[in-house]
PDB file of N, CA and C in Angstrom:
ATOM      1  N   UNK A   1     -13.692  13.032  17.393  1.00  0.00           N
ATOM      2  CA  UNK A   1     -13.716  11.603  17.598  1.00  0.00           C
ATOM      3  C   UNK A   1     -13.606  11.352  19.096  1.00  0.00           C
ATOM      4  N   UNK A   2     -14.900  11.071  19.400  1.00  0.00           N
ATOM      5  CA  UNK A   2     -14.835  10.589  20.994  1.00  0.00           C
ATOM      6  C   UNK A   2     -14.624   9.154  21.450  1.00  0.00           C
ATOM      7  N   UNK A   3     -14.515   8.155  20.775  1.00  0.00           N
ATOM      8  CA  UNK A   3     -14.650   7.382  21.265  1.00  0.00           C
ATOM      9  C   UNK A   3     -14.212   5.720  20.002  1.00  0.00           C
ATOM     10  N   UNK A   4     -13.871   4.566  20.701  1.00  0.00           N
ATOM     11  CA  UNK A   4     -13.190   3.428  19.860  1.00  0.00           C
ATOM     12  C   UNK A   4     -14.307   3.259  18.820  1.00  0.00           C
ATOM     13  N   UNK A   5     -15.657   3.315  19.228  1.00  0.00           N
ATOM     14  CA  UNK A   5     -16.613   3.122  18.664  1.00  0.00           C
ATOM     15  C   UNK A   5     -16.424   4.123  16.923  1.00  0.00           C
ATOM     16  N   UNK A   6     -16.100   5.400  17.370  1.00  0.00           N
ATOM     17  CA  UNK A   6     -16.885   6.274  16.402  1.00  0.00           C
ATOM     18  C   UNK A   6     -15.435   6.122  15.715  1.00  0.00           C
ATOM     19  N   UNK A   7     -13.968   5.801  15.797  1.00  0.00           N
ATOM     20  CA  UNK A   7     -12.442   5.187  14.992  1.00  0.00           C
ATOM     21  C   UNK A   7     -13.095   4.531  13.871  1.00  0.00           C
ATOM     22  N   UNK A   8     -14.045   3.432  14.959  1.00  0.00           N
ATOM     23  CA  UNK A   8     -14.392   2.362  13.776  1.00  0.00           C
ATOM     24  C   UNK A   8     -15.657   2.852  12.790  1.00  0.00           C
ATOM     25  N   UNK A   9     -16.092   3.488  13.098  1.00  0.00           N
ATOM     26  CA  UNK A   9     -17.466   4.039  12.067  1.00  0.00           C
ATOM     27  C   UNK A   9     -16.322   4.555  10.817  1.00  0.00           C
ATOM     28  N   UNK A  10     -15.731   5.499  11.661  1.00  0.00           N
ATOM     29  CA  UNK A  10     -14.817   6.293  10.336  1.00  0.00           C
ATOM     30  C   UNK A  10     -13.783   5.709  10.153  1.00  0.00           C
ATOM     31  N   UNK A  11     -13.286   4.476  10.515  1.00  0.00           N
ATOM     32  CA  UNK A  11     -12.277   3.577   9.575  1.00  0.00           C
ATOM     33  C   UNK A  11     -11.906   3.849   8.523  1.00  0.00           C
ATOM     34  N   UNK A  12     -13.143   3.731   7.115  1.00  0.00           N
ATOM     35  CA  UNK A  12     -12.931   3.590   6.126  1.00  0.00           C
ATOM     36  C   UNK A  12     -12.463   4.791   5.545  1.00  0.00           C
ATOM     37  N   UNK A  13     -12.947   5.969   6.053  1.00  0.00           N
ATOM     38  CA  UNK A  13     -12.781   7.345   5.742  1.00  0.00           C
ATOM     39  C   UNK A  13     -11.064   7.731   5.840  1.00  0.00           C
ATOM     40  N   UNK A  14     -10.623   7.508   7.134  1.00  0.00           N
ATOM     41  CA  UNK A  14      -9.696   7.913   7.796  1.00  0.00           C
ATOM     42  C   UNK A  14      -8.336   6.791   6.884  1.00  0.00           C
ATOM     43  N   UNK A  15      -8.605   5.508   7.193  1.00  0.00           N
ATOM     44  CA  UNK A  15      -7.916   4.317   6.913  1.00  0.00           C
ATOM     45  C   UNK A  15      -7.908   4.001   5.147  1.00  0.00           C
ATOM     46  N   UNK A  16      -8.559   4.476   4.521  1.00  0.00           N
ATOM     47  CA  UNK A  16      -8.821   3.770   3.002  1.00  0.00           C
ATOM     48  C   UNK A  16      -7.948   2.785   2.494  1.00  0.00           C
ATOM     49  N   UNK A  17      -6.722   2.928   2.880  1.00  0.00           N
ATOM     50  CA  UNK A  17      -6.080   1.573   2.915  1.00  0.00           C
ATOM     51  C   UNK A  17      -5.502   0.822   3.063  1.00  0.00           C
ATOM     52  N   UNK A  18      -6.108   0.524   4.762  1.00  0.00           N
ATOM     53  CA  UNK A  18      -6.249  -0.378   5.309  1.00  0.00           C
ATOM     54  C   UNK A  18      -7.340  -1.123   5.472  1.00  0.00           C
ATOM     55  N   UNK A  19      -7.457  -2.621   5.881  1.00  0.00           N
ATOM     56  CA  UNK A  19      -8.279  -3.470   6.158  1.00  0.00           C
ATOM     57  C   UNK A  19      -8.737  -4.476   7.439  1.00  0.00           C
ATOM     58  N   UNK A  20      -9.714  -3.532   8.017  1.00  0.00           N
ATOM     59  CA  UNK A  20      -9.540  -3.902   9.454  1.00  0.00           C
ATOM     60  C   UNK A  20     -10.650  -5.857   9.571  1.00  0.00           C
ATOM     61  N   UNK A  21      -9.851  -6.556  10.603  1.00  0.00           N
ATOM     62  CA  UNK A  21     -10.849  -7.618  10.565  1.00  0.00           C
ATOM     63  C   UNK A  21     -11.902  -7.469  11.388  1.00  0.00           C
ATOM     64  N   UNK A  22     -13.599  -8.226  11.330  1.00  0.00           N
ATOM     65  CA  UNK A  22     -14.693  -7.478  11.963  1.00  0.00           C
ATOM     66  C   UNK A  22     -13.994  -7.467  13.247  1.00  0.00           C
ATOM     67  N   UNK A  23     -13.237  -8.576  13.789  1.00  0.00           N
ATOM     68  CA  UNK A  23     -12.892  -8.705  15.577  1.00  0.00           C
ATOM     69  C   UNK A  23     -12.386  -7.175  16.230  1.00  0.00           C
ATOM     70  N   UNK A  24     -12.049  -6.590  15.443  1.00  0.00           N
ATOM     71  CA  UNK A  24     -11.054  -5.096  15.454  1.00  0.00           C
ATOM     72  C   UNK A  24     -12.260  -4.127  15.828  1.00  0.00           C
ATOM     73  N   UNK A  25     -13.895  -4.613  15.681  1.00  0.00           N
ATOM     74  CA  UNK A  25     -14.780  -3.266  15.661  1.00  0.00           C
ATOM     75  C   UNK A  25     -14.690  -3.505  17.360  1.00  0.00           C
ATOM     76  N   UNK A  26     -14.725  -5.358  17.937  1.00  0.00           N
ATOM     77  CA  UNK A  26     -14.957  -4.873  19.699  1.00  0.00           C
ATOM     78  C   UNK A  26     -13.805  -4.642  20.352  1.00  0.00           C
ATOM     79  N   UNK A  27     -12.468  -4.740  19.755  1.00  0.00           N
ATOM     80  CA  UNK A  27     -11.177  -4.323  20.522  1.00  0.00           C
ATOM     81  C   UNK A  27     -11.129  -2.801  20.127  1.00  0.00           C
ATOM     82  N   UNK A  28     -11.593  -1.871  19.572  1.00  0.00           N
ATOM     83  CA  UNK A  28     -12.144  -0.461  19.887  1.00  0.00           C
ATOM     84  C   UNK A  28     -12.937   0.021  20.130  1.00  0.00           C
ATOM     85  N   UNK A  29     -14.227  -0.842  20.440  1.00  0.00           N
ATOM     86  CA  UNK A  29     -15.339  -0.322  21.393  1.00  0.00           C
ATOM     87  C   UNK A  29     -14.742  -0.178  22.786  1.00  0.00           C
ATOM     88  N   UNK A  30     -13.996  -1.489  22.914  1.00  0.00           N
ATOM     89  CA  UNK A  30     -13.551  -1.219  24.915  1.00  0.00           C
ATOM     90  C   UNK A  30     -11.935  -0.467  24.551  1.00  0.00           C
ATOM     91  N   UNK A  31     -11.401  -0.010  23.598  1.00  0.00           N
ATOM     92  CA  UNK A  31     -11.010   0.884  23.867  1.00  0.00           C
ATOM     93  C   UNK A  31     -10.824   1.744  25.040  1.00  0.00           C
ATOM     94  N   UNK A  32      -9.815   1.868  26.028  1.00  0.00           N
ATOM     95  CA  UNK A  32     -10.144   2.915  26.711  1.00  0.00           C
ATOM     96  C   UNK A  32      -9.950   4.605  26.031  1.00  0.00           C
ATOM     97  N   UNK A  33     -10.049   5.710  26.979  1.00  0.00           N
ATOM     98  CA  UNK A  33     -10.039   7.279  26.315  1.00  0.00           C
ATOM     99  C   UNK A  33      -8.921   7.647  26.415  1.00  0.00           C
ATOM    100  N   UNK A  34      -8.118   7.049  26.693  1.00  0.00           N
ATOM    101  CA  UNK A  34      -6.595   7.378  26.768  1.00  0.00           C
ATOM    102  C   UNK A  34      -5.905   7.029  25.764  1.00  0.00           C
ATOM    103  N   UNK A  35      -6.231   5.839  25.388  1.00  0.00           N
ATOM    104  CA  UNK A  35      -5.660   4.859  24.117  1.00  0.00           C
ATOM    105  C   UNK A  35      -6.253   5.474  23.054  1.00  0.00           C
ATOM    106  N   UNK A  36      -6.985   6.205  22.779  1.00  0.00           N
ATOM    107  CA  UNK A  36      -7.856   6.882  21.573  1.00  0.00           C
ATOM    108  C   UNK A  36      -7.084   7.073  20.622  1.00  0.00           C
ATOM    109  N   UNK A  37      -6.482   8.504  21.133  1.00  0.00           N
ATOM    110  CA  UNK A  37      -5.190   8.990  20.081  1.00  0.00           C
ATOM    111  C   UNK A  37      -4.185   8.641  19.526  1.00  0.00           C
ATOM    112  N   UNK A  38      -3.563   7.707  20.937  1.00  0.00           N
ATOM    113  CA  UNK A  38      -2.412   6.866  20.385  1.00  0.00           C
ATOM    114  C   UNK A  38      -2.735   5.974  19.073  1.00  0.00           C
ATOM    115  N   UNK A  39      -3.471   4.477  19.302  1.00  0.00           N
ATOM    116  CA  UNK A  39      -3.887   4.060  18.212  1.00  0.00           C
ATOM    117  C   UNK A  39      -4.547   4.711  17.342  1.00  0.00           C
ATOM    118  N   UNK A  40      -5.143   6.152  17.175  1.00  0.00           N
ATOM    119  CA  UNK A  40      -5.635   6.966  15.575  1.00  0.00           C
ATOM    120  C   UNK A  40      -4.084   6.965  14.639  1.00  0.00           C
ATOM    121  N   UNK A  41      -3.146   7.608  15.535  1.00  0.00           N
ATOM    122  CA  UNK A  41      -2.083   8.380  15.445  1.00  0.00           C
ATOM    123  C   UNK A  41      -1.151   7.694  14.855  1.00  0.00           C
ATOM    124  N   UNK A  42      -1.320   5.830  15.694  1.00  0.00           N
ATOM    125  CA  UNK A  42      -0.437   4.528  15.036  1.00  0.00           C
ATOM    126  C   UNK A  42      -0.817   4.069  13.671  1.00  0.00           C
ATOM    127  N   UNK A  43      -2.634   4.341  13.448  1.00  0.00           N
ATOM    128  CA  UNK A  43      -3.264   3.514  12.420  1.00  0.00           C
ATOM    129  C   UNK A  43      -3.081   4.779  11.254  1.00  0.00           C
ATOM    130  N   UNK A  44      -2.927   5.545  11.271  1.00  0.00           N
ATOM    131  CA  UNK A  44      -2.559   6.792  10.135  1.00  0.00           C
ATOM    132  C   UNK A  44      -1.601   7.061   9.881  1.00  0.00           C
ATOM    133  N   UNK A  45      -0.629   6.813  10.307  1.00  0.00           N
ATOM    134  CA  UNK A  45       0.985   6.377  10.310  1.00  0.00           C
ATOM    135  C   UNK A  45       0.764   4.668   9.363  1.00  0.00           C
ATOM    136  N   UNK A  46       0.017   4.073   9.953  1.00  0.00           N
ATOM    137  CA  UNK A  46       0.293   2.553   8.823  1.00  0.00           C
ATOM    138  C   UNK A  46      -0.629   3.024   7.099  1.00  0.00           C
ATOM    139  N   UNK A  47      -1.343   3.882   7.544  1.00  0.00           N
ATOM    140  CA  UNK A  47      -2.461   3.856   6.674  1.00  0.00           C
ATOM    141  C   UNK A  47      -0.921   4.716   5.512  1.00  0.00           C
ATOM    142  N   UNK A  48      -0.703   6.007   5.953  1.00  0.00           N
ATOM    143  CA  UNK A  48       0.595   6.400   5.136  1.00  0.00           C
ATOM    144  C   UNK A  48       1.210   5.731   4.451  1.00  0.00           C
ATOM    145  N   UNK A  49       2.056   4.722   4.981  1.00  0.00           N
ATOM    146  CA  UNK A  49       2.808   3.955   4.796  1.00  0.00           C
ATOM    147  C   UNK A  49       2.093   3.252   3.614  1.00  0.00           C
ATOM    148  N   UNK A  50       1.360   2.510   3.924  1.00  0.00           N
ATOM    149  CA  UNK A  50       0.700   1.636   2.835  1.00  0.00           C
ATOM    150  C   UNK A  50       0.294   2.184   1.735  1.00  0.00           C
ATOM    151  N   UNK A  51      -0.029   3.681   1.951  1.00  0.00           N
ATOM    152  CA  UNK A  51      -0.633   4.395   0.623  1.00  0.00           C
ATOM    153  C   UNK A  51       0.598   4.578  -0.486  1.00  0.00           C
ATOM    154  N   UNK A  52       1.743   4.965   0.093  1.00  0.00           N
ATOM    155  CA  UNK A  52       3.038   4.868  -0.506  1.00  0.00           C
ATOM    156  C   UNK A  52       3.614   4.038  -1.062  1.00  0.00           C
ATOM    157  N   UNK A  53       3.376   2.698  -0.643  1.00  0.00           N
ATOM    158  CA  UNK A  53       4.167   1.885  -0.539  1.00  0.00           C
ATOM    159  C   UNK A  53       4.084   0.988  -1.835  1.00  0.00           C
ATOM    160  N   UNK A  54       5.207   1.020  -3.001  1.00  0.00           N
ATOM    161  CA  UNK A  54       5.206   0.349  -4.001  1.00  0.00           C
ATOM    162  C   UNK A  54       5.325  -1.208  -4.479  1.00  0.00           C
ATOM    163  N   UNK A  55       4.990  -1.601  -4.327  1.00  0.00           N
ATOM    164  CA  UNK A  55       4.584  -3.296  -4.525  1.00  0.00           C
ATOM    165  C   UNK A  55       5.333  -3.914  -5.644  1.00  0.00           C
ATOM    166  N   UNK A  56       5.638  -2.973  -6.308  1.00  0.00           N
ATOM    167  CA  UNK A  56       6.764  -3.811  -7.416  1.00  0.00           C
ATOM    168  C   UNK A  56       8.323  -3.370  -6.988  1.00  0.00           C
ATOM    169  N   UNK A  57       7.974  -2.645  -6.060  1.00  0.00           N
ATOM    170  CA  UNK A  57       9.806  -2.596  -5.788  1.00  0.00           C
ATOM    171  C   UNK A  57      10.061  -3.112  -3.896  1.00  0.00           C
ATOM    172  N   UNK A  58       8.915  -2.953  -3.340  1.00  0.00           N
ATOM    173  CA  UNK A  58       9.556  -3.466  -1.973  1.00  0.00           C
ATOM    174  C   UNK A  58       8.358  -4.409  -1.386  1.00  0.00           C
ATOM    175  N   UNK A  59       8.756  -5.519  -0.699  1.00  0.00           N
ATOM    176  CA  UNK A  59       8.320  -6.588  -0.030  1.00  0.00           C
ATOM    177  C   UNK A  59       6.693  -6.265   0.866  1.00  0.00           C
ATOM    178  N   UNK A  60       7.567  -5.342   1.751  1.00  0.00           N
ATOM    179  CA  UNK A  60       6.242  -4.819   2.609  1.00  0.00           C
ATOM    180  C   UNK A  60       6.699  -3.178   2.490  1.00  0.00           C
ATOM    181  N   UNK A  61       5.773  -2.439   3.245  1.00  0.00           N
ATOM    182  CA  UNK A  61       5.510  -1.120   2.978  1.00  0.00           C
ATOM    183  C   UNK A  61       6.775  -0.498   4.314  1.00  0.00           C
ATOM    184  N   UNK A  62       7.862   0.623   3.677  1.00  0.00           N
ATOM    185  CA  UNK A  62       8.334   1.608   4.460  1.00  0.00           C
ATOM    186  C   UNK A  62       7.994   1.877   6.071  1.00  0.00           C
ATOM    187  N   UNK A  63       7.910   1.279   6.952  1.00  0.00           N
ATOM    188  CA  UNK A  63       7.120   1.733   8.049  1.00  0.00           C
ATOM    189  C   UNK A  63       7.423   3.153   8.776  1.00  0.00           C
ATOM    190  N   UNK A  64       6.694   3.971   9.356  1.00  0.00           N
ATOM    191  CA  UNK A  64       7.570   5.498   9.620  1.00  0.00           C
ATOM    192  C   UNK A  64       7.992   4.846  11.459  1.00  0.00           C
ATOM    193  N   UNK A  65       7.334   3.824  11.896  1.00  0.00           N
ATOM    194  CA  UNK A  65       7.546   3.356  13.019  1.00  0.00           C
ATOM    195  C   UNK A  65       7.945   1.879  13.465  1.00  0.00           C
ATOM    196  N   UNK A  66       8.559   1.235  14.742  1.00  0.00           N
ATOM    197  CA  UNK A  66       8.768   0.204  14.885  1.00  0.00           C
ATOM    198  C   UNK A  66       8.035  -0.596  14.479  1.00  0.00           C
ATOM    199  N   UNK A  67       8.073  -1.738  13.320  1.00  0.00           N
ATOM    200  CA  UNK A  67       7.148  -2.785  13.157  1.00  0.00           C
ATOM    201  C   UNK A  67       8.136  -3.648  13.325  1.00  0.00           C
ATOM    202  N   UNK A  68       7.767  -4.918  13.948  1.00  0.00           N
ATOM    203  CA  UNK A  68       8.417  -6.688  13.986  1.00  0.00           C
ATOM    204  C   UNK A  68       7.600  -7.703  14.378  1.00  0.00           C
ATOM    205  N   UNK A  69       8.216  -8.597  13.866  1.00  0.00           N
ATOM    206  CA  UNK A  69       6.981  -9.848  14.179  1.00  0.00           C
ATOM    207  C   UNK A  69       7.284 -10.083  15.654  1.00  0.00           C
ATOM    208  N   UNK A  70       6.144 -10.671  15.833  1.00  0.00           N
ATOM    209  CA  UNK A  70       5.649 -11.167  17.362  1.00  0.00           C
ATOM    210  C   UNK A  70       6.950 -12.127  17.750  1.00  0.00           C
ATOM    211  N   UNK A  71       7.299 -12.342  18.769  1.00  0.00           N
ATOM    212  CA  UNK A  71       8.176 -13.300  19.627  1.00  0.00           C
ATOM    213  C   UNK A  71       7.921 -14.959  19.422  1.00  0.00           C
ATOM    214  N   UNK A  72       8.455 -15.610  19.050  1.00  0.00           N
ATOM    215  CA  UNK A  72       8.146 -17.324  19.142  1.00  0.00           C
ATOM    216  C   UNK A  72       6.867 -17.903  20.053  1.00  0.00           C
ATOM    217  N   UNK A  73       7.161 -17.298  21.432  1.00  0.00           N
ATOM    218  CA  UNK A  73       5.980 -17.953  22.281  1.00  0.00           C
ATOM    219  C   UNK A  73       4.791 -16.803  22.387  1.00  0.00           C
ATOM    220  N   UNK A  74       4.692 -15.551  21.562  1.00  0.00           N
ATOM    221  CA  UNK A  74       3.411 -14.813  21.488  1.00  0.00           C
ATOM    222  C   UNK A  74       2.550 -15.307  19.636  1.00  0.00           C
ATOM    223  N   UNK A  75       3.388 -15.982  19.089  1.00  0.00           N
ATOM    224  CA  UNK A  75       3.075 -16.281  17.337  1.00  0.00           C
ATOM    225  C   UNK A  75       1.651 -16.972  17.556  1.00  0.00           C
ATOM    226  N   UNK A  76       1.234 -18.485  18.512  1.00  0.00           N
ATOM    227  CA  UNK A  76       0.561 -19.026  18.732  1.00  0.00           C
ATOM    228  C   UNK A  76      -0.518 -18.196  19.260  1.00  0.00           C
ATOM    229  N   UNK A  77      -1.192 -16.572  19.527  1.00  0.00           N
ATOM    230  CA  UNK A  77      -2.090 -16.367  19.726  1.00  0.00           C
ATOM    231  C   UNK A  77      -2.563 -15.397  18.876  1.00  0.00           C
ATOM    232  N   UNK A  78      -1.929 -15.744  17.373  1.00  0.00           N
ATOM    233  CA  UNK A  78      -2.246 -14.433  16.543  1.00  0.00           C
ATOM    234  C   UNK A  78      -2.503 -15.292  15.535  1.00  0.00           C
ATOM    235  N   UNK A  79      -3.158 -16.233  15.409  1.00  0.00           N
ATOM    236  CA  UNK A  79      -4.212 -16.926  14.326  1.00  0.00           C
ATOM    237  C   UNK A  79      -5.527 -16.154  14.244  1.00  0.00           C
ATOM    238  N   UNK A  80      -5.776 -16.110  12.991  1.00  0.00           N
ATOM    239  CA  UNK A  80      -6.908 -15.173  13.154  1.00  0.00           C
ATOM    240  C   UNK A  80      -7.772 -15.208  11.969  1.00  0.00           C
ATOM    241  N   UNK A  81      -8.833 -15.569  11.726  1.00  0.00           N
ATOM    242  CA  UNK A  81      -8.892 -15.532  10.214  1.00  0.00           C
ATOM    243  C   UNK A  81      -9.379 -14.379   9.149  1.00  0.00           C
ATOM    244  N   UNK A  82      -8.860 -14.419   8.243  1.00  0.00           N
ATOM    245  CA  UNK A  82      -8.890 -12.893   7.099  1.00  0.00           C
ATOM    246  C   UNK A  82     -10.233 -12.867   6.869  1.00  0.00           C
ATOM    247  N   UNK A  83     -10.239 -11.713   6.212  1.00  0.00           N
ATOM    248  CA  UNK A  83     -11.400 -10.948   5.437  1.00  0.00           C
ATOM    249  C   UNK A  83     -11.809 -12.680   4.712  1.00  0.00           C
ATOM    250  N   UNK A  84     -11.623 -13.072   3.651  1.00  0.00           N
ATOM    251  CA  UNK A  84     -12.000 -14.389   3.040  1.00  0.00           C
ATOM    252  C   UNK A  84     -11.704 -15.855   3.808  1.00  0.00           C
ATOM    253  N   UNK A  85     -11.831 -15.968   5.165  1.00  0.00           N
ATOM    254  CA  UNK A  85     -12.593 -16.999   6.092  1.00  0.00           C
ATOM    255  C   UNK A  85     -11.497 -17.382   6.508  1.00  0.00           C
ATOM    256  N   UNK A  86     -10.135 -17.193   6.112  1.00  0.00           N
ATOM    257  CA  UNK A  86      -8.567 -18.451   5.794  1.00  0.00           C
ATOM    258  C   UNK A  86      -7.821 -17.930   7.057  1.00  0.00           C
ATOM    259  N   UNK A  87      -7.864 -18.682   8.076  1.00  0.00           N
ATOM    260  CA  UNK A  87      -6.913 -18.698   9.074  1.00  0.00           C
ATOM    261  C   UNK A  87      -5.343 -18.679   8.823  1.00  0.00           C
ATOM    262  N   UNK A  88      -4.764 -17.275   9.169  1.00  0.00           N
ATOM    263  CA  UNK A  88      -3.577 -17.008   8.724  1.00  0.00           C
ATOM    264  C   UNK A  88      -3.114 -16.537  10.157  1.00  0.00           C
ATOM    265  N   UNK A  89      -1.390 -16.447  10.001  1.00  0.00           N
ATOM    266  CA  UNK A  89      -0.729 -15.668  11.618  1.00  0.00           C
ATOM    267  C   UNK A  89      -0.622 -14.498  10.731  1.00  0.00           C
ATOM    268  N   UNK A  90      -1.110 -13.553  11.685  1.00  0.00           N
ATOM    269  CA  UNK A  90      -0.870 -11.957  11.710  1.00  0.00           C
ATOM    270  C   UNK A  90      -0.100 -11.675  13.097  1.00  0.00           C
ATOM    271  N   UNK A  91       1.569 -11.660  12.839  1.00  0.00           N
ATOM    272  CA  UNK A  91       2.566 -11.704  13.383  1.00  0.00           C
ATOM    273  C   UNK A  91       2.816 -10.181  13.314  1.00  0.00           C
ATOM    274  N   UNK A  92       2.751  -9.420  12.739  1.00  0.00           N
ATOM    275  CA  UNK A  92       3.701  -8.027  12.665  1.00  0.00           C
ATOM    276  C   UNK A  92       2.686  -7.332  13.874  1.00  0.00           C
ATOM    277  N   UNK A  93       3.713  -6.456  14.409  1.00  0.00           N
ATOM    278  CA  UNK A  93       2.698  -5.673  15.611  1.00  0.00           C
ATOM    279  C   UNK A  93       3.556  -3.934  15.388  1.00  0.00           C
ATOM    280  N   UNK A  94       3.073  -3.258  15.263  1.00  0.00           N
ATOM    281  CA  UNK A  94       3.110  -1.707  15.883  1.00  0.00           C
ATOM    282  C   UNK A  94       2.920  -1.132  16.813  1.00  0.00           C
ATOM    283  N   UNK A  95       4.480  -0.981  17.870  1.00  0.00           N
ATOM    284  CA  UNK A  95       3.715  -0.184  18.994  1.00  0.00           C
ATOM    285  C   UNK A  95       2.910   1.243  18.891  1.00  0.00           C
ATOM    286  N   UNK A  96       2.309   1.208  20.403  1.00  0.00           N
ATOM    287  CA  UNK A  96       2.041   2.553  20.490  1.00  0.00           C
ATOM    288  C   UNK A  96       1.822   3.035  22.220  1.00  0.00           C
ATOM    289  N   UNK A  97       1.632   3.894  22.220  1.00  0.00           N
ATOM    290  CA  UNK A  97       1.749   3.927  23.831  1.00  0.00           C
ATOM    291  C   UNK A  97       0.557   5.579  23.848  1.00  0.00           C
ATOM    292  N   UNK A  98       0.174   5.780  25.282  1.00  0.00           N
ATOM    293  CA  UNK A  98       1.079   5.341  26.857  1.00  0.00           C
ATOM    294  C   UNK A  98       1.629   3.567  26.983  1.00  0.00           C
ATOM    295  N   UNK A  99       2.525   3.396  28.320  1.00  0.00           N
ATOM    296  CA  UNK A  99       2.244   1.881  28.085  1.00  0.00           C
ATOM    297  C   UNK A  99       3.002   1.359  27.474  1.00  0.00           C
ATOM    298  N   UNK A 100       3.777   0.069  27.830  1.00  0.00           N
ATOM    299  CA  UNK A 100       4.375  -0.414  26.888  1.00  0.00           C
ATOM    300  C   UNK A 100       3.684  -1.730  26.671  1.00  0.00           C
ATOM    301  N   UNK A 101       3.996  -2.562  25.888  1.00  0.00           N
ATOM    302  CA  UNK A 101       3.764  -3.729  24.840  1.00  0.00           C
ATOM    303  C   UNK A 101       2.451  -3.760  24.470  1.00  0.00           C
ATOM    304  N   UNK A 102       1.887  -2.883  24.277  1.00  0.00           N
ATOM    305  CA  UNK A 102       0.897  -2.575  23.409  1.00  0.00           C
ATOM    306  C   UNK A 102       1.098  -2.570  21.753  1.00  0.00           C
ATOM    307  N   UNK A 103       0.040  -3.066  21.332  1.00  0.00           N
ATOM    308  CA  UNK A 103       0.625  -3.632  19.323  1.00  0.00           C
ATOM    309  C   UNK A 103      -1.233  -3.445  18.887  1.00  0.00           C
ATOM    310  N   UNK A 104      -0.553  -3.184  17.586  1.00  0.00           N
ATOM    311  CA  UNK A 104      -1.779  -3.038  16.683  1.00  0.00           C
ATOM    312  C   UNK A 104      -1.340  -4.685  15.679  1.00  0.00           C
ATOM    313  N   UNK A 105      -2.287  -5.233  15.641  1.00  0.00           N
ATOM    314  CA  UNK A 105      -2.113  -6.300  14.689  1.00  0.00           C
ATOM    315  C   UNK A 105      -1.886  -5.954  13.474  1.00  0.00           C
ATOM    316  N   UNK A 106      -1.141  -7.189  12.404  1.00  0.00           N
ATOM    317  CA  UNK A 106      -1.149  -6.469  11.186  1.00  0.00           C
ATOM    318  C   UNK A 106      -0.507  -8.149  10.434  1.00  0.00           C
ATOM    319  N   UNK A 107      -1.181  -8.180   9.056  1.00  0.00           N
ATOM    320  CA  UNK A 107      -0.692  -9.134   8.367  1.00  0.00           C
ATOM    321  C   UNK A 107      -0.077  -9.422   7.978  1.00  0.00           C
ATOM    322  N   UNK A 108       1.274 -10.870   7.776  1.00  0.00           N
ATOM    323  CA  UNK A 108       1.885 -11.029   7.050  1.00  0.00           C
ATOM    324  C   UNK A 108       2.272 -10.704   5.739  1.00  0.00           C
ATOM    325  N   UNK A 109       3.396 -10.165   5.138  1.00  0.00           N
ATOM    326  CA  UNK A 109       3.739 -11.006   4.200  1.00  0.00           C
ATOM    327  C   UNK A 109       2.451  -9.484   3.173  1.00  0.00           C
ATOM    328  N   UNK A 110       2.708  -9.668   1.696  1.00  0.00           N
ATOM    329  CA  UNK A 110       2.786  -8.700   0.735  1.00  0.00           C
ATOM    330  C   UNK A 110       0.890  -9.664   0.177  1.00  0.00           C
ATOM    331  N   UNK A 111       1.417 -10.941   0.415  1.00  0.00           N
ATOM    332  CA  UNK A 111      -0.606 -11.326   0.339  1.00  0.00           C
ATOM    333  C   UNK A 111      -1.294 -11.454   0.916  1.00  0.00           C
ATOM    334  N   UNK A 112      -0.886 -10.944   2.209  1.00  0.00           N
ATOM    335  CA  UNK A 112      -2.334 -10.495   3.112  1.00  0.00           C
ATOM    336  C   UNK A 112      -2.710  -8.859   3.540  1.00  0.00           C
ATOM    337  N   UNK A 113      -1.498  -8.263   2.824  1.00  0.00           N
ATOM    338  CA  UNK A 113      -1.760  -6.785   2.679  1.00  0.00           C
ATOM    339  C   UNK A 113      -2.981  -6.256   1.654  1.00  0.00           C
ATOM    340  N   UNK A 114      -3.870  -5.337   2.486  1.00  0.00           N
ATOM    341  CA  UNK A 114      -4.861  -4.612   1.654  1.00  0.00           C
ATOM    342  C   UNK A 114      -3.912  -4.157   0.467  1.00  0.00           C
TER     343      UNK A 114
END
């Protein structure tokens, strides 16, 4: 995997379940080559998590890493709208680094989870 581009070709392969929104294919095209691994490394770590994660006994899924919602004055730039057109806040972020405050977006709440 060379590149943000070819993450997103094999998304579905790698990710099965997760659900990326289309905006997610050009924030890993400019990807830089440094950031590659980190975010594979963050999104297969969520992808885990979610594959595990039992829906009749816990809210949201086990995370193996820091997840929390966004800060009060960062909430207002994480409107975004879902897979089915509906403008929702996708507040939860996952770091990852090099770098700090770097976040992978991620949806509210147990009904906007794939």
């Amino acid at each position: 995997m060379g590149s943000g581009d070819d993450l997103w070709k094999a998304r579905n392969d790698l990710f099965p379940n997760r659900a990326f929104l289309p905006r997610v294919e050009q924030d890993l095209a400019v990807l830089r080559d440094y950031w590659l691994e980190p975010v594979k490394q963050r999104l297969a770590e969520l992808q885990t998590a979610t594959a595990r994660w039992d829906v009749s006994d816990l809210v949201e899924p086990q995370w193996p890493s820091r997840v929390t919602p966004e800060s009060a004055s960062r909430k207002k730039l994480c409107h975004f709208a879902d897979l089915d057109g509906e403008v929702q806040l996708f507040d939860l972020h996952a770091r990852f680094t090099p770098g700090g405050g770097s976040r992978t977006m991620m949806p509210p709440g147990a009904g906007g989870w794939p």
